[in-house]
Protein backbone atom coordinates (compact mmCIF):
# COMPACT_ATOMS: atom_id res chain seq x y z
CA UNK A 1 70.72 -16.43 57.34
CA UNK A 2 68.92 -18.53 55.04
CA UNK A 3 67.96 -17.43 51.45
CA UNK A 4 64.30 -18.45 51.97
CA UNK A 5 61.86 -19.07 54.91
CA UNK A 6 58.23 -18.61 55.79
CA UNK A 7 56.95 -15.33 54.97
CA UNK A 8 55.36 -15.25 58.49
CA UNK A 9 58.81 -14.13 59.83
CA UNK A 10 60.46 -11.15 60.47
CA UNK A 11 63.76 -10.35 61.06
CA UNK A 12 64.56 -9.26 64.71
CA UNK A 13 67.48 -8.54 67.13
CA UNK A 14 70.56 -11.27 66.37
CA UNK A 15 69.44 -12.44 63.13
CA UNK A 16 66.33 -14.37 65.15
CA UNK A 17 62.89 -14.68 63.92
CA UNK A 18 60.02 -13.71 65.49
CA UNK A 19 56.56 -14.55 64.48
CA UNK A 20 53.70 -12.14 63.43
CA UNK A 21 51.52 -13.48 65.54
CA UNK A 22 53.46 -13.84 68.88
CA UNK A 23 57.31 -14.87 69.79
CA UNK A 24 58.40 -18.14 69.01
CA UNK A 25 58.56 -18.70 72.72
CA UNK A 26 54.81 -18.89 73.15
CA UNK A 27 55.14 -22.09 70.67
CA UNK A 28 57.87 -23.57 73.01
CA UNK A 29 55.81 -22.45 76.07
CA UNK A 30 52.50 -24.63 75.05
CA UNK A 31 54.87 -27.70 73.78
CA UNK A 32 56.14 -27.10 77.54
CA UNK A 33 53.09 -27.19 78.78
CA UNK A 34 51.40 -30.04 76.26
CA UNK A 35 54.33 -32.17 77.30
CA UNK A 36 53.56 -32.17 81.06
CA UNK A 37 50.16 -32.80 80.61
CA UNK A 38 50.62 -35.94 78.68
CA UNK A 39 53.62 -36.88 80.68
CA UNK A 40 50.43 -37.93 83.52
CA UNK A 41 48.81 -39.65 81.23
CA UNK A 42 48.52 -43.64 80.40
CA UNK A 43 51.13 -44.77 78.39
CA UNK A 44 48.32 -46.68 75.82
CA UNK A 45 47.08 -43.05 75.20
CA UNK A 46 50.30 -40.83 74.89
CA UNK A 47 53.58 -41.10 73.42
CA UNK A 48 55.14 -38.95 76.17
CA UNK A 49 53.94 -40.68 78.50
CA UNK A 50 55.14 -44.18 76.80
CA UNK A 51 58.68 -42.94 75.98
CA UNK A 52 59.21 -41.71 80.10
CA UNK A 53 57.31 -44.71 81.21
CA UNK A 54 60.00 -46.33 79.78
CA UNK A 55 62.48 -44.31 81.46
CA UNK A 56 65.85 -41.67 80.95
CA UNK A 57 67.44 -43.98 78.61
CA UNK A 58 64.53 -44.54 76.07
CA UNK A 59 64.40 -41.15 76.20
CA UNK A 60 67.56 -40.07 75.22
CA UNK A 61 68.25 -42.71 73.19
CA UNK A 62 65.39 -41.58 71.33
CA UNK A 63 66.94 -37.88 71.00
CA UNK A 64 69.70 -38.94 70.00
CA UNK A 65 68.25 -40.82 66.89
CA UNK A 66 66.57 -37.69 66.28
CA UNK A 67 69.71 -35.92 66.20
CA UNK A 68 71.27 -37.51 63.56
CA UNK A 69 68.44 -37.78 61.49
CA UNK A 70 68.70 -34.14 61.66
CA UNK A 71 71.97 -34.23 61.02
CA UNK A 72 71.61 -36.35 57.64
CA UNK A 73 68.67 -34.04 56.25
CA UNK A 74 71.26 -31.40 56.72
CA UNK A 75 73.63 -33.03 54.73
CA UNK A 76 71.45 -35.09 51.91
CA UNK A 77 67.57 -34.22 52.49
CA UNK A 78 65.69 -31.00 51.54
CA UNK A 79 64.87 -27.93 53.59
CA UNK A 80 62.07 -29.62 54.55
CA UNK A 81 63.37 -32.65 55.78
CA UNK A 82 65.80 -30.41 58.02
CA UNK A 83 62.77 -28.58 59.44
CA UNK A 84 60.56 -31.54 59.84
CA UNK A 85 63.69 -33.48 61.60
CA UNK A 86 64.38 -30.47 63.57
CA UNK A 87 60.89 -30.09 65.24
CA UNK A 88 61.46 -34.26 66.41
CA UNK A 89 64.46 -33.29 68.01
CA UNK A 90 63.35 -29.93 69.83
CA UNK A 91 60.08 -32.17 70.95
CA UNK A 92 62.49 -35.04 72.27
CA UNK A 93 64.74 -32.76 73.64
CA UNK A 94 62.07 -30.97 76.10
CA UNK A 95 60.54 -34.18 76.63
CA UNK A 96 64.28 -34.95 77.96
CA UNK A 97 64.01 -31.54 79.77
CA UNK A 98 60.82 -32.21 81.39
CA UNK A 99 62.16 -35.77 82.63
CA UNK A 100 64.85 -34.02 84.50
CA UNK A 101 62.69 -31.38 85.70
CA UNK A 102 64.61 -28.49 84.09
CA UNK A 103 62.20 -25.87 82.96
CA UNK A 104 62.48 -23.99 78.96
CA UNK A 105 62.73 -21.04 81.37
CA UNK A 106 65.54 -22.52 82.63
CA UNK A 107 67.40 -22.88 79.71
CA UNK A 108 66.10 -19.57 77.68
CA UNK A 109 67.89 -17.78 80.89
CA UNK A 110 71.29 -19.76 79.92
CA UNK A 111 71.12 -18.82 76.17
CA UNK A 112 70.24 -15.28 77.54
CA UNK A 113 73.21 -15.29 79.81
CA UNK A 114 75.10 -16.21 76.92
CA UNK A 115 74.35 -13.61 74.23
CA UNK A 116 77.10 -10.82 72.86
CA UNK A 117 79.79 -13.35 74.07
CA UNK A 118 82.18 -14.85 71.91
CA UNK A 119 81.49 -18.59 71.34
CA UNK A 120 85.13 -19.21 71.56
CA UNK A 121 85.25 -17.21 74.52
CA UNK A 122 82.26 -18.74 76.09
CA UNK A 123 83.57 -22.27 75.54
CA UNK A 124 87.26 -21.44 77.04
CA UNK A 125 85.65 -19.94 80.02
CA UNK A 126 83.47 -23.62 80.63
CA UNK A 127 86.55 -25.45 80.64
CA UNK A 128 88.91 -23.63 82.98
């Protein structure tokens, strides 16, 4: 866990944070939701809907620079590089999601269905 964070956190269940104010969830649920609203809208008015009116590979193209940006404020940028990079690739990646139609829900279940297993064993049990 890291040595500093926003005070606005508490520790929960698994080392997770949870905000005062509501689980971090509700933040993912209204980016969700923000996200498909925009996705309708004209491209000259909305970047969502300019990055999926130009289609699945803009779109993950355009996660994938945001990955290793994320990746390189790990490794040579501050805290607050990592956390600003982070949110562009959590934003890209459920604009990806909401391209393909899979739902947060969706993929909240999966992590769910995943907790108290191993990693290791978890990984070994995807490739047999």
């Amino acid at each position: 866990m890291p040595a500093s964070r926003p005070e606005e956190y508490d520790d929960c269940q698994h080392g997770a944070y949870k905000r005062n104010n509501g689980a971090m969830t509700d933040t993912l649920a209204r980016l969700e939701a923000t996200i498909a609203d925009r996705r309708a809208a004209s491209p000259e008015t909305s970047y969502v809907a300019k990055l999926n009116s130009k289609g699945l590979p803009k779109i993950v193209q355009k996660l994938g620079e945001e990955a290793t940006e994320a990746v390189i404020a790990a490794v040579c940028g501050s805290n607050e590089e990592l956390v600003s990079e982070s949110a562009d690739l959590i934003f890209h990646l459920m604009v990806l999601l909401n391209a393909k139609g899979v739902s947060l829900d969706h993929v909240l279940a999966e992590l769910d269905r995943r907790e108290g297993l191993s990693g290791l064993d978890e990984k070994a049990a995807r490739s047999e």
